[in-house]
PDB file of N, CA and C in Angstrom:
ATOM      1  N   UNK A   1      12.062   7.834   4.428  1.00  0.00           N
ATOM      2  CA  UNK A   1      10.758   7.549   4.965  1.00  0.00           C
ATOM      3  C   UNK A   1      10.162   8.851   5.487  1.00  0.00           C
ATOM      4  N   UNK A   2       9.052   8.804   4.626  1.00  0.00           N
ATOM      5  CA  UNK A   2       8.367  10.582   5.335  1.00  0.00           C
ATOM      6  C   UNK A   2       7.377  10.583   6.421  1.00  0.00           C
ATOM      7  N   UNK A   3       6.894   9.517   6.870  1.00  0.00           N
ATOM      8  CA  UNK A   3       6.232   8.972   8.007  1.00  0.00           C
ATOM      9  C   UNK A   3       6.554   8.064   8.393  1.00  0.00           C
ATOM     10  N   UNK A   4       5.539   7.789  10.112  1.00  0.00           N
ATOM     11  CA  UNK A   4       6.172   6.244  10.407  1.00  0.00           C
ATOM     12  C   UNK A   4       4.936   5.495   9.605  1.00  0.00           C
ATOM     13  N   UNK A   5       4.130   6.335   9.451  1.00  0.00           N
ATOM     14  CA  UNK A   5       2.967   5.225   9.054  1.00  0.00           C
ATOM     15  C   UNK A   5       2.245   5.605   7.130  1.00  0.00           C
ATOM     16  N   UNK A   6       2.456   4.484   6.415  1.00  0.00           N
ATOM     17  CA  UNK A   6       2.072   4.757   4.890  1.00  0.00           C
ATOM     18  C   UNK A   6       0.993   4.298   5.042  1.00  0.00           C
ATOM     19  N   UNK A   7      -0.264   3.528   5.442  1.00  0.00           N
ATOM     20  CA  UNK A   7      -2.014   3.436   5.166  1.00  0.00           C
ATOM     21  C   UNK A   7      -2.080   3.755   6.406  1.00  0.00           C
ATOM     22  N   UNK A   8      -3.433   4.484   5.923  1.00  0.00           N
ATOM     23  CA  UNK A   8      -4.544   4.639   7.059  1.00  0.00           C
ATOM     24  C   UNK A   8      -6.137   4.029   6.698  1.00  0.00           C
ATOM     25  N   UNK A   9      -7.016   3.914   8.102  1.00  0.00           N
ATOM     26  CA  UNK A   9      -7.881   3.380   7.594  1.00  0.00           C
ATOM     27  C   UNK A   9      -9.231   4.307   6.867  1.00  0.00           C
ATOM     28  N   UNK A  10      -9.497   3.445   6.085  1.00  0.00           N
ATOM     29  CA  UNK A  10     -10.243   4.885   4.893  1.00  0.00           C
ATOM     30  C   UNK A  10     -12.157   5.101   5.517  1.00  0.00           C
ATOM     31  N   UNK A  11     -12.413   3.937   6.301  1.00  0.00           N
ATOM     32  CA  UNK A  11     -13.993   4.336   7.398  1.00  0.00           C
ATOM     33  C   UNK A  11     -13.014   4.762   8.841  1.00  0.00           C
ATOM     34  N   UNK A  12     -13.968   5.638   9.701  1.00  0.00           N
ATOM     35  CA  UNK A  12     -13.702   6.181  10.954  1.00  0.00           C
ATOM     36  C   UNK A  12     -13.411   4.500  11.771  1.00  0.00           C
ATOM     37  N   UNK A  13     -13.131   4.979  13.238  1.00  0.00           N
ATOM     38  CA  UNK A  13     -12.997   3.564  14.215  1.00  0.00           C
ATOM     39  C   UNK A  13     -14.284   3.084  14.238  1.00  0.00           C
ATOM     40  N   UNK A  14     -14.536   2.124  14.539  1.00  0.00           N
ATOM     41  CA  UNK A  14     -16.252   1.571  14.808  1.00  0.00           C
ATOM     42  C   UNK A  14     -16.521   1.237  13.303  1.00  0.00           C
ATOM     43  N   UNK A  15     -16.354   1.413  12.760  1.00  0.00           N
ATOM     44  CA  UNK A  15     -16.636   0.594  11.222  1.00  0.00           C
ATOM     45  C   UNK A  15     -16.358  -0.200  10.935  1.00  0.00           C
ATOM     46  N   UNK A  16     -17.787  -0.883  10.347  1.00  0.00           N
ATOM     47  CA  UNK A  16     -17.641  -2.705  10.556  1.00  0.00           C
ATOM     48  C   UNK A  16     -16.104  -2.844   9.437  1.00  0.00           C
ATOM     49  N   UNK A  17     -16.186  -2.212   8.347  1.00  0.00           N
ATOM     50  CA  UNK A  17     -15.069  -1.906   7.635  1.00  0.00           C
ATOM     51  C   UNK A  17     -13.630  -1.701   7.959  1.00  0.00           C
ATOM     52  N   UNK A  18     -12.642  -2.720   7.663  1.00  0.00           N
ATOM     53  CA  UNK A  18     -11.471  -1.986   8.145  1.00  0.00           C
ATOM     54  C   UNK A  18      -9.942  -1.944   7.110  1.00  0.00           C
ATOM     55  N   UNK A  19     -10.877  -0.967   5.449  1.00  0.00           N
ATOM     56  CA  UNK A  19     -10.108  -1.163   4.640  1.00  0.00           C
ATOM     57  C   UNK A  19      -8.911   0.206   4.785  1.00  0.00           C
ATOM     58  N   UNK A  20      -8.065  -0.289   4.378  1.00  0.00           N
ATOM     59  CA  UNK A  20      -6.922   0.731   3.962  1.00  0.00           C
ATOM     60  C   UNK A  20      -6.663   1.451   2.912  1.00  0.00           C
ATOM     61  N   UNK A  21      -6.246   2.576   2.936  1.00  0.00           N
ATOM     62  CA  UNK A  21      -5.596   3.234   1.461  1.00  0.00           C
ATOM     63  C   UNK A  21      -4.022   4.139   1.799  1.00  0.00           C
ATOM     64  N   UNK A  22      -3.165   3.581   0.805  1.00  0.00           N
ATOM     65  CA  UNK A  22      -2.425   4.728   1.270  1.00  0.00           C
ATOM     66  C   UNK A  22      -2.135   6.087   1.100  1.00  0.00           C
ATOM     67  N   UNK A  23      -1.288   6.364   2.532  1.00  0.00           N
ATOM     68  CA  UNK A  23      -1.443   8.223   2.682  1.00  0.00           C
ATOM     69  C   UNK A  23       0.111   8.926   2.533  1.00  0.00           C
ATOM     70  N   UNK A  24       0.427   7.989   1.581  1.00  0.00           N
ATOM     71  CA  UNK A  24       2.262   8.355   1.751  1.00  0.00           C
ATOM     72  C   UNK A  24       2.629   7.787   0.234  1.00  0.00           C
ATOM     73  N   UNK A  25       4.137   8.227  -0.188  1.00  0.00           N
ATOM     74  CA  UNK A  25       4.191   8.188  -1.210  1.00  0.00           C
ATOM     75  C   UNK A  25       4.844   6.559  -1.533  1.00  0.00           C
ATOM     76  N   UNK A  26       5.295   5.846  -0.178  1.00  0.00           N
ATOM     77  CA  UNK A  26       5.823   4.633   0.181  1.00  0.00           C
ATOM     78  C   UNK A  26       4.773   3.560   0.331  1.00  0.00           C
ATOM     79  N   UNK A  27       3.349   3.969   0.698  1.00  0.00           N
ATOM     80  CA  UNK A  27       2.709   3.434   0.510  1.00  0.00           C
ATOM     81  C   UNK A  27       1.891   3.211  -1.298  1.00  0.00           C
ATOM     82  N   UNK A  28       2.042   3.934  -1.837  1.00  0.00           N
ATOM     83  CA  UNK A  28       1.583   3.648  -3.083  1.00  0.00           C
ATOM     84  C   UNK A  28       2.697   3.014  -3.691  1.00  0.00           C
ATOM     85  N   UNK A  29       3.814   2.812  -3.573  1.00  0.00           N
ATOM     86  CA  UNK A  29       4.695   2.223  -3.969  1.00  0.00           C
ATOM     87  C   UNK A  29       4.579   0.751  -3.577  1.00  0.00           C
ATOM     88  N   UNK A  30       4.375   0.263  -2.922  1.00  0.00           N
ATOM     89  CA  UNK A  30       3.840  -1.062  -2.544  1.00  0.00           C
ATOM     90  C   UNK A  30       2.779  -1.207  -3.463  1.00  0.00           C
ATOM     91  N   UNK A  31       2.023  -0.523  -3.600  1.00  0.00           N
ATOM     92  CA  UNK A  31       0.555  -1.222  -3.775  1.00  0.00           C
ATOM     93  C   UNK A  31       1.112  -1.130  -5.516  1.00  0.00           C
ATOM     94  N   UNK A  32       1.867  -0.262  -6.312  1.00  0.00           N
ATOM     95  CA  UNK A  32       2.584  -0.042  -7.242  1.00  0.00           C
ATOM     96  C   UNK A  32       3.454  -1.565  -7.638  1.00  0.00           C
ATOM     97  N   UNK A  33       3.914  -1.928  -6.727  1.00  0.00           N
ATOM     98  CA  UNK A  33       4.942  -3.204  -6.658  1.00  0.00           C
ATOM     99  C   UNK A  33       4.402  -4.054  -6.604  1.00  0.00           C
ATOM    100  N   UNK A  34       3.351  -4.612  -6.220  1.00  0.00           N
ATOM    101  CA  UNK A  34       1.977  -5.800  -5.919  1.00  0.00           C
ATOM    102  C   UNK A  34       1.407  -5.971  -7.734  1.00  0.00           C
ATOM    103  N   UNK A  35       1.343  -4.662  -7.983  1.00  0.00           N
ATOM    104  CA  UNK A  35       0.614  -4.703  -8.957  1.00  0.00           C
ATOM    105  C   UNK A  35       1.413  -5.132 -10.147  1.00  0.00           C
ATOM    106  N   UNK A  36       2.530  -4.590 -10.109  1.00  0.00           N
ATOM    107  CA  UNK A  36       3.608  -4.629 -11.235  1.00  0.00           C
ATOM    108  C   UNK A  36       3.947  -6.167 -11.323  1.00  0.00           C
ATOM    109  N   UNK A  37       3.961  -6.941  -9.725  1.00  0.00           N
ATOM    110  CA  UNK A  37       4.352  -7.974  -9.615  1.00  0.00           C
ATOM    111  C   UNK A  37       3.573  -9.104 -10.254  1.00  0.00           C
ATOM    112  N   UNK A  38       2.184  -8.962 -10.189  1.00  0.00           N
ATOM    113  CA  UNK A  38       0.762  -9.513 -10.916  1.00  0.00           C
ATOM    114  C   UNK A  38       1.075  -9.187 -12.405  1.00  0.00           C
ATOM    115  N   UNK A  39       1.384  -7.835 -12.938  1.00  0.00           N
ATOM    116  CA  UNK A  39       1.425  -8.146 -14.070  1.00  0.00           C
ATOM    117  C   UNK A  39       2.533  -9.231 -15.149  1.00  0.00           C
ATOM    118  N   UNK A  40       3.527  -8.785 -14.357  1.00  0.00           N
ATOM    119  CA  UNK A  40       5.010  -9.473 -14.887  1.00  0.00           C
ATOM    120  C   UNK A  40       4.565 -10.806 -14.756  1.00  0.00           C
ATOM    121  N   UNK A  41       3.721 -11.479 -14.198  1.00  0.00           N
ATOM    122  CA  UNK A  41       3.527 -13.064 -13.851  1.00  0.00           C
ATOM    123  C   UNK A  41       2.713 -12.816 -14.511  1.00  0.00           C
ATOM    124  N   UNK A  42       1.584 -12.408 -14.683  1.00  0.00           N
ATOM    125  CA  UNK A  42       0.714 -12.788 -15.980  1.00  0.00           C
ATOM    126  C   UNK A  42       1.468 -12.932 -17.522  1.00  0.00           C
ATOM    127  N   UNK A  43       2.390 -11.831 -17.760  1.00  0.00           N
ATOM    128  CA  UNK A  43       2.513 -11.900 -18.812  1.00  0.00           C
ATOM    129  C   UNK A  43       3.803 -13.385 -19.164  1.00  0.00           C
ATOM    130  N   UNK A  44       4.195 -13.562 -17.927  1.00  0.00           N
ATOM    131  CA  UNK A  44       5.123 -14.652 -18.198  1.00  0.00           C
ATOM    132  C   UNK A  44       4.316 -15.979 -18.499  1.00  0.00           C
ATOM    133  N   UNK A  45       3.548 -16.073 -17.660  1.00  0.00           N
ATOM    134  CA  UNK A  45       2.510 -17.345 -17.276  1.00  0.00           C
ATOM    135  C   UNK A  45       2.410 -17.018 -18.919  1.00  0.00           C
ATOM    136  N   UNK A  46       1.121 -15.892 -19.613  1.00  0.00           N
ATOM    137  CA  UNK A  46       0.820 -16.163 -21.104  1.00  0.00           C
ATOM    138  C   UNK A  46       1.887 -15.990 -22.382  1.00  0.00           C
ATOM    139  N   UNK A  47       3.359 -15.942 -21.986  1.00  0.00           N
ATOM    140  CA  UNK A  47       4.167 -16.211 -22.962  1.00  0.00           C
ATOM    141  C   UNK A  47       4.486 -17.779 -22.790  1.00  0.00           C
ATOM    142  N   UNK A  48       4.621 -18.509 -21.757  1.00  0.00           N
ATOM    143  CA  UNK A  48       4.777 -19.484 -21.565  1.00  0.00           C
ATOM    144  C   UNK A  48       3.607 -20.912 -21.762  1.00  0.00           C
ATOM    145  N   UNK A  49       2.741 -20.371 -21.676  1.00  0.00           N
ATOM    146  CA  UNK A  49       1.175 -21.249 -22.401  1.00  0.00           C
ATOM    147  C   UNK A  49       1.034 -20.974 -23.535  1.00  0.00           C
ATOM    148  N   UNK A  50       1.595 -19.354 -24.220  1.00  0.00           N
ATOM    149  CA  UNK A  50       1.477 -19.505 -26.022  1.00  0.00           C
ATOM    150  C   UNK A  50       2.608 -20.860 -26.593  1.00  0.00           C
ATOM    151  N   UNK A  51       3.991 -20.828 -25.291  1.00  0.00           N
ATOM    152  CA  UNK A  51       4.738 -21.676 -26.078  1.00  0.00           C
ATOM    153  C   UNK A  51       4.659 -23.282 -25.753  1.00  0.00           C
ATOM    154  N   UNK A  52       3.390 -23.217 -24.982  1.00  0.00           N
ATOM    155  CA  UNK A  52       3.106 -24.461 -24.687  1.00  0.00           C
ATOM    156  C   UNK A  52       3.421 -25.032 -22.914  1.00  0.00           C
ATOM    157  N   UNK A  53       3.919 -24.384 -22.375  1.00  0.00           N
ATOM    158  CA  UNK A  53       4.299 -25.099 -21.140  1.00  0.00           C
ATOM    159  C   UNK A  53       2.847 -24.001 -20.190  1.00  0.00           C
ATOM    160  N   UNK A  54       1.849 -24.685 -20.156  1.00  0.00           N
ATOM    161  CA  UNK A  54       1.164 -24.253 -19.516  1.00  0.00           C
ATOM    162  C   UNK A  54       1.236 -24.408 -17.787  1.00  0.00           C
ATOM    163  N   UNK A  55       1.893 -25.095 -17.398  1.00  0.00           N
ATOM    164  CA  UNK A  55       1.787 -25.613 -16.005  1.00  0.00           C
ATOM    165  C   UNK A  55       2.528 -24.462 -15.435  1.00  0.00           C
ATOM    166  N   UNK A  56       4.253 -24.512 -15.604  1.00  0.00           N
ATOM    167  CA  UNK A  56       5.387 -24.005 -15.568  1.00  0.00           C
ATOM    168  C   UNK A  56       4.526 -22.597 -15.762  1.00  0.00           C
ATOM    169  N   UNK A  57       4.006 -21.765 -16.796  1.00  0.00           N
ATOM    170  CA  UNK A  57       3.090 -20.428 -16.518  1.00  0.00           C
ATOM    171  C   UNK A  57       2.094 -20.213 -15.480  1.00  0.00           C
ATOM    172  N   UNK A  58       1.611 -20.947 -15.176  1.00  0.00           N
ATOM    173  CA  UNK A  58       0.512 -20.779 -13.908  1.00  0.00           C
ATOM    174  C   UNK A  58       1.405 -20.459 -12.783  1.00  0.00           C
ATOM    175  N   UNK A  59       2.579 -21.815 -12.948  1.00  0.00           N
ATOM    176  CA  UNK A  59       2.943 -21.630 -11.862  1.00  0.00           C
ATOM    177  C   UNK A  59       3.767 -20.313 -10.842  1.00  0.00           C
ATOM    178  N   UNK A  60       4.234 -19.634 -12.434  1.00  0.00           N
ATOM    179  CA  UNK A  60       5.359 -18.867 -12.173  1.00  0.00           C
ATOM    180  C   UNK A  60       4.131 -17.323 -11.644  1.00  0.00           C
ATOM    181  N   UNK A  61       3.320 -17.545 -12.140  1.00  0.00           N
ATOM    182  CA  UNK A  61       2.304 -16.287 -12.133  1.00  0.00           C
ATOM    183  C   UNK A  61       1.667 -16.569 -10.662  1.00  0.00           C
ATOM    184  N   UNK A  62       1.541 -17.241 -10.292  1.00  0.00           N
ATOM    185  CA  UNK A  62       1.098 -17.989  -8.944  1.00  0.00           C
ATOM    186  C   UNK A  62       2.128 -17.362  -8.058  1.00  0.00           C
ATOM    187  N   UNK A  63       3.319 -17.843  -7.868  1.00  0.00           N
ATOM    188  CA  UNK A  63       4.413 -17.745  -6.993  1.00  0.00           C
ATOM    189  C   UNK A  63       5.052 -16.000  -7.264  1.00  0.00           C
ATOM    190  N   UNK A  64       4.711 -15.210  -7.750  1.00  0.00           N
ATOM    191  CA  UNK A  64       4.512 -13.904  -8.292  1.00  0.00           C
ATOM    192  C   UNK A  64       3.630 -13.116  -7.350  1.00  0.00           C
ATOM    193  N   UNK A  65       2.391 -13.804  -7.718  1.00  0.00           N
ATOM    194  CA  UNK A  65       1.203 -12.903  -7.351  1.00  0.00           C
ATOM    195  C   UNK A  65       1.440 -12.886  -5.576  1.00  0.00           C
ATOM    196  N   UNK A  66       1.582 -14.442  -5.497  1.00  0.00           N
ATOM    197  CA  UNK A  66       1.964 -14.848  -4.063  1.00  0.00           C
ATOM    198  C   UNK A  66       2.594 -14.024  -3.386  1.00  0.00           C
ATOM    199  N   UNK A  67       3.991 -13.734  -3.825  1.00  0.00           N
ATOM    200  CA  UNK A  67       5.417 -12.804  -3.086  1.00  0.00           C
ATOM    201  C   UNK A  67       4.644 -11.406  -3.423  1.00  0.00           C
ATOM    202  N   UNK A  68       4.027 -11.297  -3.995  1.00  0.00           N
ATOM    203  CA  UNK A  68       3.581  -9.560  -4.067  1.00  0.00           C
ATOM    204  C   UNK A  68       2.213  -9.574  -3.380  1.00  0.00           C
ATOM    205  N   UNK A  69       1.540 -10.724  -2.992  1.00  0.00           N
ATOM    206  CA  UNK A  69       0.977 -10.434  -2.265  1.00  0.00           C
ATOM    207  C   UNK A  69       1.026 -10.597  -0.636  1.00  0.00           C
ATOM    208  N   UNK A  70       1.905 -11.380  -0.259  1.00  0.00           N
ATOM    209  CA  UNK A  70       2.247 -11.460   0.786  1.00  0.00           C
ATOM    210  C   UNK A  70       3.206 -10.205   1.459  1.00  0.00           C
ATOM    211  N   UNK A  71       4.014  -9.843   0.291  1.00  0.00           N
ATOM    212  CA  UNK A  71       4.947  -8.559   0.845  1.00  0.00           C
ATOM    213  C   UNK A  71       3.759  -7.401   0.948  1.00  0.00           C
ATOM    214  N   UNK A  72       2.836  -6.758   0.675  1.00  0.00           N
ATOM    215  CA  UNK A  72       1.175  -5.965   0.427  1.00  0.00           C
ATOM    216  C   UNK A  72       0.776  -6.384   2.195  1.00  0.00           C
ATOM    217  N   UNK A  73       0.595  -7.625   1.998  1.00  0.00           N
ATOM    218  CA  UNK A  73       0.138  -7.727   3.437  1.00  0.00           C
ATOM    219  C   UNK A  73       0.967  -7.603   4.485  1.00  0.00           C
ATOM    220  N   UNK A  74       1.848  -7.697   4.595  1.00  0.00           N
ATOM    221  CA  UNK A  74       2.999  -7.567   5.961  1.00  0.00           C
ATOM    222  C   UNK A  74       3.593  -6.432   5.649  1.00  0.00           C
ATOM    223  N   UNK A  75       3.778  -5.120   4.745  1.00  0.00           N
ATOM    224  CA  UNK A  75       4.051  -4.332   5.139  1.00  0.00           C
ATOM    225  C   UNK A  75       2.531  -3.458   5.698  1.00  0.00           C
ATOM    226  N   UNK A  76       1.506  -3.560   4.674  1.00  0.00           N
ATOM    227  CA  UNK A  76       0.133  -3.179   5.286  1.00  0.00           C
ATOM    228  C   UNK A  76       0.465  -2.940   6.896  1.00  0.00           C
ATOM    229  N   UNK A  77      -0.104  -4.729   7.698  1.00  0.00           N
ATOM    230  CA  UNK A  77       0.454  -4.839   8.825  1.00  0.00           C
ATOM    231  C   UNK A  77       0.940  -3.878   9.281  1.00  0.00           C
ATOM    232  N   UNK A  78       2.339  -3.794   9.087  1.00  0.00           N
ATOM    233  CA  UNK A  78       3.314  -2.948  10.198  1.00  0.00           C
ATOM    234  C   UNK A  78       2.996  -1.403   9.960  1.00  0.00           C
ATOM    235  N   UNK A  79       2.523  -1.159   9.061  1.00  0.00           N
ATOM    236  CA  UNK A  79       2.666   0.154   8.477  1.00  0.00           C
ATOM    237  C   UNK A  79       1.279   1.279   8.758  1.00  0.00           C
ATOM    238  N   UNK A  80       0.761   0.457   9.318  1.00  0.00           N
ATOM    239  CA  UNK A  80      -0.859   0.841   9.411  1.00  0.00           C
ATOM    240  C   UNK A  80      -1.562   1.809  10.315  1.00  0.00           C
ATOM    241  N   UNK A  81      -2.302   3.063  10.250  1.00  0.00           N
ATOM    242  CA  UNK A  81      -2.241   4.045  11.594  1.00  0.00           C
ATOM    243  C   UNK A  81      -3.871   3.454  11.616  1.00  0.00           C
ATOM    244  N   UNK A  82      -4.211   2.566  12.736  1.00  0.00           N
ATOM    245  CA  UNK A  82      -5.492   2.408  12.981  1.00  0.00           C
ATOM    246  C   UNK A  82      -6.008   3.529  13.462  1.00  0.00           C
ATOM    247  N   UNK A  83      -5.379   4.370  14.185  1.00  0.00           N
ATOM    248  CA  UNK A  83      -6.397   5.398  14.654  1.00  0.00           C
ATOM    249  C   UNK A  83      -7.151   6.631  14.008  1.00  0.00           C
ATOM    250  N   UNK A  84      -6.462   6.883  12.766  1.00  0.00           N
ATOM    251  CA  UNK A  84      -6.861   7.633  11.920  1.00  0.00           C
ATOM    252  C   UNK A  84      -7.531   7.335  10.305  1.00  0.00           C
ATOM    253  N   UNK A  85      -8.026   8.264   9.834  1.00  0.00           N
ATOM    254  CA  UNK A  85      -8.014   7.804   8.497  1.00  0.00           C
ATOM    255  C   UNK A  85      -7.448   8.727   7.286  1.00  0.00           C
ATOM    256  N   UNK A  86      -7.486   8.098   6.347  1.00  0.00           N
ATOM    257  CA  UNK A  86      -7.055   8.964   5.478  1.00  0.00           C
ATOM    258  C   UNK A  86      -7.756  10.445   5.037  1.00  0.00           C
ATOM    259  N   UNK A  87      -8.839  10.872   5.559  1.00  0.00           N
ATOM    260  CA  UNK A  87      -9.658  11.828   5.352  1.00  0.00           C
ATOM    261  C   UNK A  87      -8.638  13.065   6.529  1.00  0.00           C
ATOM    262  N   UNK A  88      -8.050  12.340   7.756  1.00  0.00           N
ATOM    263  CA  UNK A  88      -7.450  12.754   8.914  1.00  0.00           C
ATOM    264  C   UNK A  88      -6.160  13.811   7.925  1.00  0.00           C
ATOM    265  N   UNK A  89      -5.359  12.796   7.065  1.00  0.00           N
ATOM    266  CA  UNK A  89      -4.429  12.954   6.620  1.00  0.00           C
ATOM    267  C   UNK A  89      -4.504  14.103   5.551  1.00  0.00           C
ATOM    268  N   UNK A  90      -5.096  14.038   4.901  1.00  0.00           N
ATOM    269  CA  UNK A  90      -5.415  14.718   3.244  1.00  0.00           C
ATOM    270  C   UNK A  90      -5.553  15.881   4.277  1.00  0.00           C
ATOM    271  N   UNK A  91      -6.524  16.419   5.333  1.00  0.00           N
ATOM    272  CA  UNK A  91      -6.697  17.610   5.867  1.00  0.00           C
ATOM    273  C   UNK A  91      -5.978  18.611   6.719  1.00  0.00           C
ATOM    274  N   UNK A  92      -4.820  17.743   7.130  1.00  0.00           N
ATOM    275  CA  UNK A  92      -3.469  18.022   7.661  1.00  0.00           C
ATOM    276  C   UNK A  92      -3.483  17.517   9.158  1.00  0.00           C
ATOM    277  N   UNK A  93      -4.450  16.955   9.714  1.00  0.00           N
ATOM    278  CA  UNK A  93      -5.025  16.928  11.323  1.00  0.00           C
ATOM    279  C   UNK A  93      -3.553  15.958  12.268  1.00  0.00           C
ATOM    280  N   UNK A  94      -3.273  15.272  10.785  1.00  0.00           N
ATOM    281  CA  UNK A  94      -2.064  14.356  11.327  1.00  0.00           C
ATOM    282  C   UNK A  94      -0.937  14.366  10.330  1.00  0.00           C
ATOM    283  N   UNK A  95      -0.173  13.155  10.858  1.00  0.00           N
ATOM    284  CA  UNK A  95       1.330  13.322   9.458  1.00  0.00           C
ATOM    285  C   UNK A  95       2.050  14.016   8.909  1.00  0.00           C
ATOM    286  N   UNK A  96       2.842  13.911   8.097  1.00  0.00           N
ATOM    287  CA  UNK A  96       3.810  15.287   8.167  1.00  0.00           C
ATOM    288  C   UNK A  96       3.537  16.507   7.615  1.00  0.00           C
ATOM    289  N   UNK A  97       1.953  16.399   7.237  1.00  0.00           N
ATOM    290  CA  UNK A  97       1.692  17.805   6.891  1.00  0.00           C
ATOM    291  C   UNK A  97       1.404  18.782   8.029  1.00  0.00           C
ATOM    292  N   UNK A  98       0.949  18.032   9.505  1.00  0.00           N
ATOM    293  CA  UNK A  98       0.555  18.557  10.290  1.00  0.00           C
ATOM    294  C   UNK A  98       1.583  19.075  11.346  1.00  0.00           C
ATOM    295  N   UNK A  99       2.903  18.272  11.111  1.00  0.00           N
ATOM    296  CA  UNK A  99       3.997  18.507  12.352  1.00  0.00           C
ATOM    297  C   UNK A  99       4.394  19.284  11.054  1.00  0.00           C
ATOM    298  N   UNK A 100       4.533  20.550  10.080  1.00  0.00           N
ATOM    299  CA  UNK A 100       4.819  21.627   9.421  1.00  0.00           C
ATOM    300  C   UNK A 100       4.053  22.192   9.727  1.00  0.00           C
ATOM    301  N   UNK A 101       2.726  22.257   9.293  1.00  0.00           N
ATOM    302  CA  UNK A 101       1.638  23.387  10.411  1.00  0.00           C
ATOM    303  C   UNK A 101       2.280  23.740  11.689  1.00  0.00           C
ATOM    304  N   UNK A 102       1.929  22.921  12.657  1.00  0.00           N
ATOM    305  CA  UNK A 102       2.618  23.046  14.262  1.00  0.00           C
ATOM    306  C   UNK A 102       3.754  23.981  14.086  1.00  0.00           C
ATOM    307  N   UNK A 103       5.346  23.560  13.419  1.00  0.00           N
ATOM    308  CA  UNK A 103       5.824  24.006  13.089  1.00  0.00           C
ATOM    309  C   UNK A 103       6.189  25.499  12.966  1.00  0.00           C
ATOM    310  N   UNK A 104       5.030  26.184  11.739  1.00  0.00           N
ATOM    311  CA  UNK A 104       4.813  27.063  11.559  1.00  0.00           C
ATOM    312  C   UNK A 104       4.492  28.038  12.579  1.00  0.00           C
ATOM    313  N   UNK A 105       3.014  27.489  13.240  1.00  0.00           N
ATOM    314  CA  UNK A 105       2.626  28.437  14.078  1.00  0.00           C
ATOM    315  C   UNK A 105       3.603  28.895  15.248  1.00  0.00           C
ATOM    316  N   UNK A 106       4.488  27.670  15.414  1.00  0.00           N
ATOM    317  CA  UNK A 106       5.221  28.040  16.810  1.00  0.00           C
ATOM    318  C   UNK A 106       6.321  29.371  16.146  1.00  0.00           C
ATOM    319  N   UNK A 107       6.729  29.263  14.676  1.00  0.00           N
ATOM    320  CA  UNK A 107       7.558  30.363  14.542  1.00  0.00           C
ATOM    321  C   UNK A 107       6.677  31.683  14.521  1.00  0.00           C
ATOM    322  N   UNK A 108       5.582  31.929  14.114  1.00  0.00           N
ATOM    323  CA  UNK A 108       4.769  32.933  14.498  1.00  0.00           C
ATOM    324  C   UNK A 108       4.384  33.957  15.326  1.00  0.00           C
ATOM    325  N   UNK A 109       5.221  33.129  16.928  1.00  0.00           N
ATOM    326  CA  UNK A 109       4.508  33.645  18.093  1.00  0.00           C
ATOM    327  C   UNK A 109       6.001  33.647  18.176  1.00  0.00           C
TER     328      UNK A 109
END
């Protein structure tokens, strides 16, 4: 784990907005796994309606999308730096690019 926190929020505080993106490589991996998880249920759901069991495909693509989307939201949740955003991050102001800066300068002096 290279942070404690994988999303940040992508508008400043005070924004009626309070979407996320992630700023870590653990966080795209989720959103990676959500997605992968949607696809694998789609494609089961439409092998399973070509062979006729249409219900049994919905369902399985349903209960798929479900667990990948519920695991998306509860790590979101825990994982989340409200106080910053990702603009914070990319520029080094926070996260572990910034405790290597710090870092640095202190060997300097």
């Amino acid at each position: 784990m290279s942070n404690q926190y994988w999303f940040a929020r992508r508008f400043p505080v005070g924004h009626k907005s309070n979407a996320l993106a992630p700023v870590t490589k653990e966080g795209r991996m989720v959103g990676f796994l959500f997605t992968g998880l949607m696809i694998v249920g789609a494609a089961i759901g439409a092998a399973l309606a070509a062979a006729g069991d249409i219900i049994l495909g919905v369902c399985i693509f349903a209960v798929l999308g479900g667990v990948g989307g519920a695991m998306f939201l509860i790590v979101a949740q825990q994982k989340t730096d409200r106080e910053h955003t990702v603009e914070d991050y990319a520029a080094g102001r926070v996260g572990p690019k910034a405790v290597r800066s710090d870092q640095q300068q202190r060997g300097r002096r």
